[in-house]
Structure formats: C-alpha cells, structure tokens
Protein backbone atom coordinates (compact mmCIF):
# COMPACT_ATOMS: atom_id res chain seq x y z
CA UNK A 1 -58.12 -37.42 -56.18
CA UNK A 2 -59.18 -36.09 -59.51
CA UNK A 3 -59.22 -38.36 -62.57
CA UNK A 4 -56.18 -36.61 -63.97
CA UNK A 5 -52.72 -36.00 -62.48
CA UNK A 6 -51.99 -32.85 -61.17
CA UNK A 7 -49.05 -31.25 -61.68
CA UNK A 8 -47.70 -27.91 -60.43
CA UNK A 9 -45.04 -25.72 -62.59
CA UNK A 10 -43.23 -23.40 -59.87
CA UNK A 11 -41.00 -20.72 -60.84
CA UNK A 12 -39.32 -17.25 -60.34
CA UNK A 13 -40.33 -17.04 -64.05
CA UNK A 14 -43.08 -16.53 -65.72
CA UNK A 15 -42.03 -17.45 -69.11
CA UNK A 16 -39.65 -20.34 -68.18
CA UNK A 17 -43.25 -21.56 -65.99
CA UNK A 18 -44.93 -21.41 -69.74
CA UNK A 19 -42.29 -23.16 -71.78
CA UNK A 20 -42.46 -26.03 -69.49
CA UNK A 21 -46.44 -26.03 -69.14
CA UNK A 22 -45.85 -26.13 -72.87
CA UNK A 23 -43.65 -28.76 -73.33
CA UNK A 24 -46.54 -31.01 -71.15
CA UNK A 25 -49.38 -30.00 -73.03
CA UNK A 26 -50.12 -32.40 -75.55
CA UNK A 27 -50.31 -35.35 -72.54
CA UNK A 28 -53.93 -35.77 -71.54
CA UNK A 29 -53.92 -37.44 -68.35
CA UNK A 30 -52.27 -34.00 -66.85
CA UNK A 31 -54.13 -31.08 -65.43
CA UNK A 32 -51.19 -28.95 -65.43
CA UNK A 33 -50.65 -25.38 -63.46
CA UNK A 34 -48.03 -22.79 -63.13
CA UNK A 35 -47.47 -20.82 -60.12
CA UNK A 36 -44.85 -17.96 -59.76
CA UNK A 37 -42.59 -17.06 -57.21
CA UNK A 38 -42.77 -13.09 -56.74
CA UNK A 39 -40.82 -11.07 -54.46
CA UNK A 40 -40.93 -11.74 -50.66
CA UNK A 41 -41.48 -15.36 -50.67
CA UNK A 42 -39.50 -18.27 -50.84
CA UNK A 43 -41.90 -21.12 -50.47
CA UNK A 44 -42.75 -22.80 -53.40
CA UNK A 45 -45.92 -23.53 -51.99
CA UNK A 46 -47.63 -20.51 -50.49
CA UNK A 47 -51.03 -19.65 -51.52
CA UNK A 48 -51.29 -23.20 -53.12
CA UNK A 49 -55.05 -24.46 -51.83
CA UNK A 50 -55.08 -27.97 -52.92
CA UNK A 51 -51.21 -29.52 -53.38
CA UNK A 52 -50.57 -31.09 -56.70
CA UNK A 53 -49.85 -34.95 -57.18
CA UNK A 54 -46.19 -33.57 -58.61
CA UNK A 55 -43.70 -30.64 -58.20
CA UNK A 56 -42.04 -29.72 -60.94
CA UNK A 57 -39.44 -26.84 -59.53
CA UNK A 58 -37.71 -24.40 -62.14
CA UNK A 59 -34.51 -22.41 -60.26
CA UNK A 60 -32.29 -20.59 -60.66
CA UNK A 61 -28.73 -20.18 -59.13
CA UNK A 62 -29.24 -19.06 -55.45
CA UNK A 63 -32.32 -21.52 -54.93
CA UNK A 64 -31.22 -22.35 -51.12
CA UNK A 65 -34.68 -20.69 -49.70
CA UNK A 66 -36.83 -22.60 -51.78
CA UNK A 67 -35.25 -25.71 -51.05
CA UNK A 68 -35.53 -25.02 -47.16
CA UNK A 69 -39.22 -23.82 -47.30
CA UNK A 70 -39.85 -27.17 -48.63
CA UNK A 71 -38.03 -28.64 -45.71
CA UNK A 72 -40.30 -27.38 -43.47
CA UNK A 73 -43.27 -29.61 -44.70
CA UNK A 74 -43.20 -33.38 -43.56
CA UNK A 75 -42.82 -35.86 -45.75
CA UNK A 76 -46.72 -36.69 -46.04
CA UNK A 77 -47.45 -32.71 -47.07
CA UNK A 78 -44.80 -32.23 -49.57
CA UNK A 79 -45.84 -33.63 -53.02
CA UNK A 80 -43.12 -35.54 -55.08
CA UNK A 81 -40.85 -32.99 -56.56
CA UNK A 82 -38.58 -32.81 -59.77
CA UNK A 83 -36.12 -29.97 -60.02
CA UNK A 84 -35.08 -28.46 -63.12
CA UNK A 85 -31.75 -26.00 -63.23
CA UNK A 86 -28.00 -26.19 -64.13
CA UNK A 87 -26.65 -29.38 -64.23
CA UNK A 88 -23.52 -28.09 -64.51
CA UNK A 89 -23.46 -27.13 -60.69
CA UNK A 90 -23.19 -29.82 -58.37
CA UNK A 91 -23.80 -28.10 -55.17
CA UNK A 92 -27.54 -27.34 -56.56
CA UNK A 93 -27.85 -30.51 -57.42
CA UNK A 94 -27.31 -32.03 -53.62
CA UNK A 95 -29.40 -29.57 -52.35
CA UNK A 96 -31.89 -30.51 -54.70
CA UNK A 97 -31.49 -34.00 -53.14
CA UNK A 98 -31.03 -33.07 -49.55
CA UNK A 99 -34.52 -31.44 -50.66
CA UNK A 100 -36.29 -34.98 -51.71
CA UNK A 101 -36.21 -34.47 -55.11
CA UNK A 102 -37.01 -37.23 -57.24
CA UNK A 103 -34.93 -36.72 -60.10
CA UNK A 104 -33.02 -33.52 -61.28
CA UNK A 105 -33.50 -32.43 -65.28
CA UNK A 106 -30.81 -30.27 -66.82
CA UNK A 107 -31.36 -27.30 -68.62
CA UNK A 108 -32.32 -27.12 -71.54
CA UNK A 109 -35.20 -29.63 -71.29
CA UNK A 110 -35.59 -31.89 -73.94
CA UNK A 111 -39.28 -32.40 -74.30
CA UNK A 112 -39.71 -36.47 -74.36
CA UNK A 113 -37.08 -36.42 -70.87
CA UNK A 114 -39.48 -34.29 -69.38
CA UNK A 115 -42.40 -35.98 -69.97
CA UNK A 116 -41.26 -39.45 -69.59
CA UNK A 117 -40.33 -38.44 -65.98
CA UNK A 118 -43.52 -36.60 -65.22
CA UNK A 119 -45.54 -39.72 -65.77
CA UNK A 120 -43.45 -41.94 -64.61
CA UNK A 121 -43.22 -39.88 -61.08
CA UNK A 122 -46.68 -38.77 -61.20
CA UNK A 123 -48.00 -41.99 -61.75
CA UNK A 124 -45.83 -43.78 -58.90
CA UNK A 125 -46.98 -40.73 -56.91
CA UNK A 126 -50.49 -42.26 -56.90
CA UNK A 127 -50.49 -45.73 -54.91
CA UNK A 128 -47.72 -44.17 -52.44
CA UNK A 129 -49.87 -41.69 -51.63
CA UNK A 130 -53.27 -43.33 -50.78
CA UNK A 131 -52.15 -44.89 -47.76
CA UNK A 132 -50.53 -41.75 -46.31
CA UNK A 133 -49.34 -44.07 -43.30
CA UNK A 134 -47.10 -45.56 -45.29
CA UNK A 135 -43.39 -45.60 -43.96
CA UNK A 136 -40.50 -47.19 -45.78
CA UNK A 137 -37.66 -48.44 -43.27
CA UNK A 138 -34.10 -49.70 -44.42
CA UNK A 139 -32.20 -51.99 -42.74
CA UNK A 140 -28.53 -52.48 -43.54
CA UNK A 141 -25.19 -54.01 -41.80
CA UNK A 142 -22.34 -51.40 -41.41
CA UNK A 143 -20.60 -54.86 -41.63
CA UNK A 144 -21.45 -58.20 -43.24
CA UNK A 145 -22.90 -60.55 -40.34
CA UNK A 146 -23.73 -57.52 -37.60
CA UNK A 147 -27.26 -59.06 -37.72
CA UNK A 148 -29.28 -56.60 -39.74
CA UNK A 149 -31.36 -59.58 -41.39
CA UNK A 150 -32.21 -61.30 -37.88
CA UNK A 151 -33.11 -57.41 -36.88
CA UNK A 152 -35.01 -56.35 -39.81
CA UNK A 153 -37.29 -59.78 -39.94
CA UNK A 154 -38.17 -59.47 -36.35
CA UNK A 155 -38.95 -56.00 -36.21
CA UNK A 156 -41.38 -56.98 -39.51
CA UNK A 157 -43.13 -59.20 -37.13
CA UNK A 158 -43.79 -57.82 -34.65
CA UNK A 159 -45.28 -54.51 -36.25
CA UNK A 160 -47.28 -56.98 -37.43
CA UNK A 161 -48.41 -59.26 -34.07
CA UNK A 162 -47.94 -56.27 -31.66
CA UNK A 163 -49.13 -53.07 -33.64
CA UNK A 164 -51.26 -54.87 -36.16
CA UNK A 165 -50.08 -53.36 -38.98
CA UNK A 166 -50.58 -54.30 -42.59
CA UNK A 167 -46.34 -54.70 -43.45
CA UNK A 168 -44.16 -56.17 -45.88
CA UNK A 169 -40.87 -57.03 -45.53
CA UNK A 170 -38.65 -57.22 -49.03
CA UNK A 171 -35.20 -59.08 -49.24
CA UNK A 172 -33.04 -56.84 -51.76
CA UNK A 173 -29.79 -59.11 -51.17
CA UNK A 174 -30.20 -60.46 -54.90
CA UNK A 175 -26.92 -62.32 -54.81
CA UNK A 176 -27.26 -64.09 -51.16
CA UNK A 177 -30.40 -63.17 -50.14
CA UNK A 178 -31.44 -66.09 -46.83
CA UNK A 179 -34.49 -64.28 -45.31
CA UNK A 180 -37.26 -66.63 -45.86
CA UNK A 181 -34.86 -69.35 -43.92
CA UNK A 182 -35.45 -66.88 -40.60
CA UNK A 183 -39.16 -67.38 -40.63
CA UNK A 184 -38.60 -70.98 -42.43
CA UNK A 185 -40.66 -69.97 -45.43
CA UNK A 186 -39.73 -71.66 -49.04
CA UNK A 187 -40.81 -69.14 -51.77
CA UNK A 188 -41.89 -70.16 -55.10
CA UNK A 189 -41.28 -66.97 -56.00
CA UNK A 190 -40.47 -63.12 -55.20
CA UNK A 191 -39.33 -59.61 -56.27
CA UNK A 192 -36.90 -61.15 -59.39
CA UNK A 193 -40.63 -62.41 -60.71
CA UNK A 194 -42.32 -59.65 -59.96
CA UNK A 195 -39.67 -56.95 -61.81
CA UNK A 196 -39.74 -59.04 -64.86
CA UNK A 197 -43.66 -58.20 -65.14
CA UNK A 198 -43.64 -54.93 -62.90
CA UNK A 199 -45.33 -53.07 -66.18
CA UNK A 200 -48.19 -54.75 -65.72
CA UNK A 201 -48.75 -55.54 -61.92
CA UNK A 202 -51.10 -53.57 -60.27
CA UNK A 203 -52.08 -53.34 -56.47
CA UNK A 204 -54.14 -56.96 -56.94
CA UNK A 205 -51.40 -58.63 -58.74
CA UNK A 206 -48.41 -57.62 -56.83
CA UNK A 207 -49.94 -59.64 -53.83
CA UNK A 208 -49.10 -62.95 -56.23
CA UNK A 209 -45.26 -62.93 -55.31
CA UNK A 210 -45.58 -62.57 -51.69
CA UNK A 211 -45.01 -65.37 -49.46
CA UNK A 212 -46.95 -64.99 -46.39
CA UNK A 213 -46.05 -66.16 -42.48
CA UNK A 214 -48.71 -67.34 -40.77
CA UNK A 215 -48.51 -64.10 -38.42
CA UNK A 216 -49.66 -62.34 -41.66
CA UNK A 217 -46.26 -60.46 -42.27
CA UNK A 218 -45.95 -60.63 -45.84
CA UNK A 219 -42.33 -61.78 -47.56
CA UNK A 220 -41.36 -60.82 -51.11
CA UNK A 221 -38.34 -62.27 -51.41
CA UNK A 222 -35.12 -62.54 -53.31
CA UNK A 223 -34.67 -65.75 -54.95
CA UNK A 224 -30.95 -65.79 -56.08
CA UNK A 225 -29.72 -64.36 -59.51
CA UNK A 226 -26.57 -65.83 -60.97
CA UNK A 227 -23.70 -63.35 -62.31
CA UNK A 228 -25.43 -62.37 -65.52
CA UNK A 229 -28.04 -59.71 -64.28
CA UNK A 230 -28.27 -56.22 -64.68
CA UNK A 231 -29.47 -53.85 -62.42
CA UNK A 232 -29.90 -50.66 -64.75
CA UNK A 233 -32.64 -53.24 -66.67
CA UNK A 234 -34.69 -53.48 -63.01
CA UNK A 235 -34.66 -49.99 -61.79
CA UNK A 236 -37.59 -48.65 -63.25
CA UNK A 237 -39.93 -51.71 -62.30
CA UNK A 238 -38.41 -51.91 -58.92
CA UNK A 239 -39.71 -48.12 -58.99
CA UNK A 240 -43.00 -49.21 -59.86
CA UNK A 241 -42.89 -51.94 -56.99
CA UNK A 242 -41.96 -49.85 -54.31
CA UNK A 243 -45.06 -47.61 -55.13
CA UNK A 244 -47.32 -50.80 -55.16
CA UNK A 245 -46.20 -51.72 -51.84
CA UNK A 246 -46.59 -47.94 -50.48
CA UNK A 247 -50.08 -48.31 -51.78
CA UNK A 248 -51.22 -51.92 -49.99
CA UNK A 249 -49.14 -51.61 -47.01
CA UNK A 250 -48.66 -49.46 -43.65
CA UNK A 251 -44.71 -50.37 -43.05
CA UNK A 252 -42.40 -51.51 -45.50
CA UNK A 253 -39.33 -53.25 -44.08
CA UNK A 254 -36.25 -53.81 -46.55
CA UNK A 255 -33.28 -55.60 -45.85
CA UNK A 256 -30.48 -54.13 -47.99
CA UNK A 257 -26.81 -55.84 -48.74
CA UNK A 258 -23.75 -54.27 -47.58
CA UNK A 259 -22.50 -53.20 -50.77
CA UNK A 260 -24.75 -50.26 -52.18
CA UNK A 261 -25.82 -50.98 -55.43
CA UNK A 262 -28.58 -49.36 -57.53
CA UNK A 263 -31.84 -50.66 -56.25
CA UNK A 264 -29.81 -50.19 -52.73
CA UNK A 265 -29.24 -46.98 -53.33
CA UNK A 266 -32.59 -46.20 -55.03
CA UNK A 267 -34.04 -47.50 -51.34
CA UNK A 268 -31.88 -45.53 -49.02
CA UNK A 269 -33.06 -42.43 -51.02
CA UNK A 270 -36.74 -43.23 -50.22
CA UNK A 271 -36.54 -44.81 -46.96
CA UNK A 272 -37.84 -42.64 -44.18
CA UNK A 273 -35.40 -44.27 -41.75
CA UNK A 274 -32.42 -45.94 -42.41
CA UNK A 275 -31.15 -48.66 -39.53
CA UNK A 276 -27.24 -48.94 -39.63
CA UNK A 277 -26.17 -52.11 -38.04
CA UNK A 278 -22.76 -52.46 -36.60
CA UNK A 279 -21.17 -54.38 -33.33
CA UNK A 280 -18.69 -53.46 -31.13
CA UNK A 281 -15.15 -54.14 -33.30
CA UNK A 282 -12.50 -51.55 -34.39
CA UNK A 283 -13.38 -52.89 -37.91
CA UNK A 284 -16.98 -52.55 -37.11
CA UNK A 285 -17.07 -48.79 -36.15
CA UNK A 286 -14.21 -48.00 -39.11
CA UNK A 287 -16.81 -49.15 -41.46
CA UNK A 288 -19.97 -47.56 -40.06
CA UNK A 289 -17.69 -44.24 -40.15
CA UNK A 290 -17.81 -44.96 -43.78
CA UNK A 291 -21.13 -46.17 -44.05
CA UNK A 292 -22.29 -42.87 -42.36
CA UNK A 293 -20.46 -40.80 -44.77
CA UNK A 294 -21.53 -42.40 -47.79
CA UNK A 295 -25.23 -41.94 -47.03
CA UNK A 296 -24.96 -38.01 -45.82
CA UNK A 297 -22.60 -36.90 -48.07
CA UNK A 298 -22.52 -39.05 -51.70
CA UNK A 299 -26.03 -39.86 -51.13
CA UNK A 300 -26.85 -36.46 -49.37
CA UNK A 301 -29.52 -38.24 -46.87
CA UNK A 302 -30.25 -36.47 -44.07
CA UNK A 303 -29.07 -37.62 -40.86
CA UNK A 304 -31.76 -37.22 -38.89
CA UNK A 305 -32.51 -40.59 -40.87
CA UNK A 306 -30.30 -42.98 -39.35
CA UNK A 307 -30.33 -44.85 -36.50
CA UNK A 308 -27.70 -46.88 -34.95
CA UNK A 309 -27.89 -49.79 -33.95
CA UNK A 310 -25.08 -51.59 -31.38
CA UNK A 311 -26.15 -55.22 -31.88
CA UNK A 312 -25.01 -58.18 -29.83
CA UNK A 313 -24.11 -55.23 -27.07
CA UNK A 314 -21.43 -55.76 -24.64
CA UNK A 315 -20.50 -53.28 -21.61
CA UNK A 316 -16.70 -54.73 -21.58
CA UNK A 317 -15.61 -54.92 -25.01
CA UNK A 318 -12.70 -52.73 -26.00
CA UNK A 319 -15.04 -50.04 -28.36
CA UNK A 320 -17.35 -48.38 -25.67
CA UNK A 321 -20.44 -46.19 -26.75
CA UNK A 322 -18.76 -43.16 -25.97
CA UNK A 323 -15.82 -44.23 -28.99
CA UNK A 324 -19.04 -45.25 -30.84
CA UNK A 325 -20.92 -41.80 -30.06
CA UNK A 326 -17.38 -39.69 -30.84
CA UNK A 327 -16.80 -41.46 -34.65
CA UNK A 328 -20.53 -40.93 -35.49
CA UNK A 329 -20.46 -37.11 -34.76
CA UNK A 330 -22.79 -37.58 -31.85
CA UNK A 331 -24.97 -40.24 -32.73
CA UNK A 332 -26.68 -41.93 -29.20
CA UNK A 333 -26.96 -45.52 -30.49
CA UNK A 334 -29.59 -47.99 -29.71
CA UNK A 335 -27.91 -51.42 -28.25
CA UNK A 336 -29.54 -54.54 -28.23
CA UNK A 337 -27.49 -57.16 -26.18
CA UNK A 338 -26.23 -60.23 -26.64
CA UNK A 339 -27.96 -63.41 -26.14
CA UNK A 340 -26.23 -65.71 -28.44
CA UNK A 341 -28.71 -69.04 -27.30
CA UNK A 342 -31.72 -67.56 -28.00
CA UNK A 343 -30.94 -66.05 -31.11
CA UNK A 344 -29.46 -68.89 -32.48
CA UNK A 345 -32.15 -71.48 -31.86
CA UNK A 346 -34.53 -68.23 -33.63
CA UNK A 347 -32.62 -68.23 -36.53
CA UNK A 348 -32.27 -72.20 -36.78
CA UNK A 349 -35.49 -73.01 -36.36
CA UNK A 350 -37.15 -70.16 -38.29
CA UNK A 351 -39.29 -69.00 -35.21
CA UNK A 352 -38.99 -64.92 -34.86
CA UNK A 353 -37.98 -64.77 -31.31
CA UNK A 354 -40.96 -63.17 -30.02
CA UNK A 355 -42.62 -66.05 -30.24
CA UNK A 356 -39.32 -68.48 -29.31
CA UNK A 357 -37.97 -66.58 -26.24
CA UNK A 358 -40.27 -63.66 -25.38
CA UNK A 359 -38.60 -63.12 -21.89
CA UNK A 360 -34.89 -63.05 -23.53
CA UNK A 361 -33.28 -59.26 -23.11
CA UNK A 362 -32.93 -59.64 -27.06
CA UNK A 363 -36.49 -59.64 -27.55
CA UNK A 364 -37.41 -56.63 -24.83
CA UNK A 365 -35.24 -54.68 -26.84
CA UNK A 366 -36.85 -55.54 -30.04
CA UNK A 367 -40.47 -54.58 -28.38
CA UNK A 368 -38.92 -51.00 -28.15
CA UNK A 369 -36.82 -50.79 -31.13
CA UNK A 370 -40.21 -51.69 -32.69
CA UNK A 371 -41.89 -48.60 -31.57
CA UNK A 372 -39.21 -46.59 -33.04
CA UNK A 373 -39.66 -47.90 -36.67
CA UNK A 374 -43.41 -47.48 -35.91
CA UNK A 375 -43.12 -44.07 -35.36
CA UNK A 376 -44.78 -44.29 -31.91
CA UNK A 377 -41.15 -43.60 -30.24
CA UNK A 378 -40.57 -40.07 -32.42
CA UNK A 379 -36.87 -39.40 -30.99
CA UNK A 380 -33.94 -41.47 -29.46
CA UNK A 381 -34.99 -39.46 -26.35
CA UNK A 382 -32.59 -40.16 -23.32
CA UNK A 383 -35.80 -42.06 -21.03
CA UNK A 384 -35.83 -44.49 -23.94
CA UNK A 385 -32.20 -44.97 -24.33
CA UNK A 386 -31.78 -45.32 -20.56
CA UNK A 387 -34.43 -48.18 -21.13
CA UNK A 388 -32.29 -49.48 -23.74
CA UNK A 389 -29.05 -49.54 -22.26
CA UNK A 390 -31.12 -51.35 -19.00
CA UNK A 391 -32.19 -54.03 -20.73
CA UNK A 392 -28.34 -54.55 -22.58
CA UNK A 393 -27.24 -55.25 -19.13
C-alpha cells in the first residue's frame, strides 16, 4: 500500500467531485482522486484499476443503482465507503447503510466534518485491511441467560485448537461482563484500559491488555464500570480498537449484552455475522421477533447476517422449530441440545468443553457451528442442518 491514503471522490458530478477534492486538499497524507459517473453505468467502481483505501460517494436523489452495484462486491473488495447526500431523506440514508457505509455526511459539507471523518475512516481502514481474512462475529442473547457467553467463548476456542487460527475474543458486557470466569482467567486488565489510551496503542501495544488461555485464544476483557461512564466518550477509541484487532487477528469473537447500546450497536454494524441466541420459550421467540427487527430494520443489517441459534434444544417443548422458523420469516435455525451436566461442570470449572466433555452432543454441535463462523460452512445448507438437528436428538 502506498505511503499515503488513497481516497476516491465518486460522483454524477463533476463539479460537486471538485468541491469535495477541494475541501481535502490541504491534508498531506491523502492522494486524493475523483472519478465520474457518466451515462450508462451505475457502479461506482467501473474502470477503477487499483481500489482506493476510502470511498467517498456524492448522490443524488435516486442513488438506488449505485448502492446495489456496490452490493455486488464482497466485503473484502469493496473499500470503506462514506456517503454524502440529503440528510433530510431518511430512506437514502438506510440505503446508504444497508450499503456498508461508514458514516453518512449531510449536505452542505462543512470542511473540518469532512476531513475529520476521512482520516479517521481512512486511517482505521489500514490495519483492518492487511489481514484481509479478518472476520468479525457477534454473539448476542435474544434473551438474558440463552447461553450466548458459554457459545461465543467456546466457539473462540476452538477456532483456535481446531482451525488454528490467530482469534480474539472481546467481552463488551461493560456492566456484568463474567467471561474470563468460563475459561477461569483473572484479568489485570482489558478493553476499559485499553479505550482510555486507544490514541496511542498501536498493533504492538494493543497485545498489553489481552489475557491469554493457554490454548492461545486471546481475551480482552471487560472489567466492570460502575454507573458513572459514558459511552459517547469511548466510541471513537473503541473504533480505533476494533481496527487493531482486524489488523493482528484472523477471527474476532464479541460477546455483546442484551440491551444494544452504542459500542453494541457500533459492533452489530461491522460484524460480518451476527449469532442471535434464543431457547425454546414463548418469551424467548417474542423477543428474538424483536431482536430480529431491530437489527434489519432500525439498524438496517442485512439478514443474510444472522444466524439463529436454538440453544439448550428440546424436540418436546411447547415452541417447535417450525413456530420458530414461521416468527423469523423463514429463518432455518441451528439447535444445539441440551446437556445441562456437561455444560455446567464447563462453565464451573472454567474448562471450554472441548476439552471437558468432547463426546457430549453439546460439543459435536459446537465442532460444526464452528465451521460456520469460520466460514468453511458458507450456507445453513439443509445436509448441515440435518446434521444439526441429528446430533440435538
């Protein structure tokens, strides 16, 4: 990558293209270009030979082609993008979203907005994408205790026993955060550390407030705040975190609370899948109804994202799958069955259960659910469900 950023001005207009170019010039560490739109093509991209560290996107109001050209590239082709149209129309701003934008400017710029967020994005942009392997997974319970935590450490180890991969796994639960006590770890310290000094940590220095497990799996964990904290204050070094840990690992695994708050939220946006967790209770499937909606419609994630989980899985209890499968507009959800001994005496001891009860049916379907997150399973294809629903009993 060159020395200097590069960032790519795209627009249906030629002098809106130079105002912006303009308003970037006087920043040094930016090689900026402009390309235009013209007639007959919709992709933002087309004829680009070398893609830019950061999109910048100038539309207008029918901007629906441009936003699903850029759908059609995956996730490691398309560069970062920032949009900038009417903020005064809220439909372009969710496709915008829907689009993986990374912020959305109004119009008329103001100068010092646009810059601050062009370095700030375009220098995030950097770390996340050297390791192009890099895949961010959320886990979250539909319901408090549906097991997400037990799920989410587990899965974290063994990506990194059974696929070898370099992985993190980061406990957001700020409040009443109890991950290290699954893989009985005692932090000295964790992510609340390393946001107070996230200005100056670089790829070396982040490695400092990790706990390791002597698998390798690294923790950064959540030592408890009290009720004075505010989040607004974090966000932008939690940014810069996230981008470290894109840059020095190959999975990153983050357990999320139930309520979404604004690192929570900043999360779901970038995960590339999103694990909803959620057993088999009226309550339980009322609130992943409303967990699903949340994400696809007020945070306008994509639900090819999710995947649902049916922990502690049983084939007599009063919600069945196809209840489950009917509420989540089709979803096929992954079950992992109950074996409440073996899970237990994981969790007490702080021994991931691969290691504690590798013949339990909890852990087979762990092995597969694994594969999934890893990317080596690519769909919820009916052979592996089957598998699934085989090992549930």
């Amino acid at each position: 990558m060159p020395s200097r950023l590069q960032v790519l001005i795209v627009s249906h207009s030629e002098d809106a293209a130079t105002r912006l170019r303009d308003c970037l010039s006087d920043a040094s560490d930016l090689e900026v270009q402009t390309h235009i739109i013209r007639n007959g093509s919709s992709d933002p991209l087309k004829g680009v030979v070398t893609f830019p560290d950061l999109l910048l996107l100038q539309i207008g109001p029918d901007s629906r082609e441009e936003f699903e050209a850029l759908g059609r590239y995956t996730l490691d082709e398309r560069p970062p993008l920032i949009v900038i149209g009417d903020g005064s129309d809220p439909q372009i701003m969710r496709a915008a979203m829907q689009a993986g934008a990374r912020d959305f400017l109004s119009e008329p710029i103001v100068e010092e907005d646009l810059l601050a967020t062009v370095m700030r994005l375009a220098t995030e942009s950097k770390p996340s994408r050297k390791n192009a392997l890099t895949a961010l997974t959320a886990f979250i319970n539909v319901k408090g205790g549906s097991g997400a935590t037990f799920l989410a450490t587990n899965v974290a180890h063994l990506l990194t026993v059974i696929s070898n991969r370099r992985t993190v796994l980061v406990d957001l639960d700020l409040r009443f955060g109890n991950l290290p006590q699954y893989l009985d770890l005692k932090p000295k310290r964790g992510l609340l550390e390393a946001l107070d000094v996230a200005s100056d940590l670089d790829e070396i220095a982040i490695e400092a407030y990790m706990t390791k497990h002597e698998s390798g799996l690294s923790v950064l964990a959540a030592l408890n705040v009290g009720v004075d904290f505010h989040q607004e204050l974090m966000l932008d070094g939690f940014e810069s975190v996230l981008a470290l840990l894109s840059g020095n690992y190959e999975r990153v695994i983050v357990d999320l609370p139930r309520q979404i708050d604004q690192l929570g939220a900043l999360t779901l946006e970038r995960a590339d899948k999103i694990v909803l967790v959620m057993q088999q209770s009226v309550p339980g499937l009322h609130d992943a109804v409303r967990m699903y909606d949340i994400l696809t419609k007020e945070l306008a994630i994509p639900a090819d994202r999710l995947t649902i989980i049916v922990n502690r899985y049983l084939k007599n209890a009063s919600v069945q799958l196809t209840d489950i499968e009917q509420a989540l507009h089709g979803k096929t959800p992954i079950l992992v069955p109950n074996d409440f001994q073996a899970v237990a005496e994981s969790v007490n001891i702080g021994v991931p259960i691969y290691d504690q009860a590798r013949r339990s049916s909890v852990t087979k379907a762990l092995l597969r659910l694994e594969e999934l997150v890893d990317g080596r399973t690519v769909t919820t294809s009916k052979t592996f469900i089957t598998r699934l629903r085989g090992m549930a009993g």
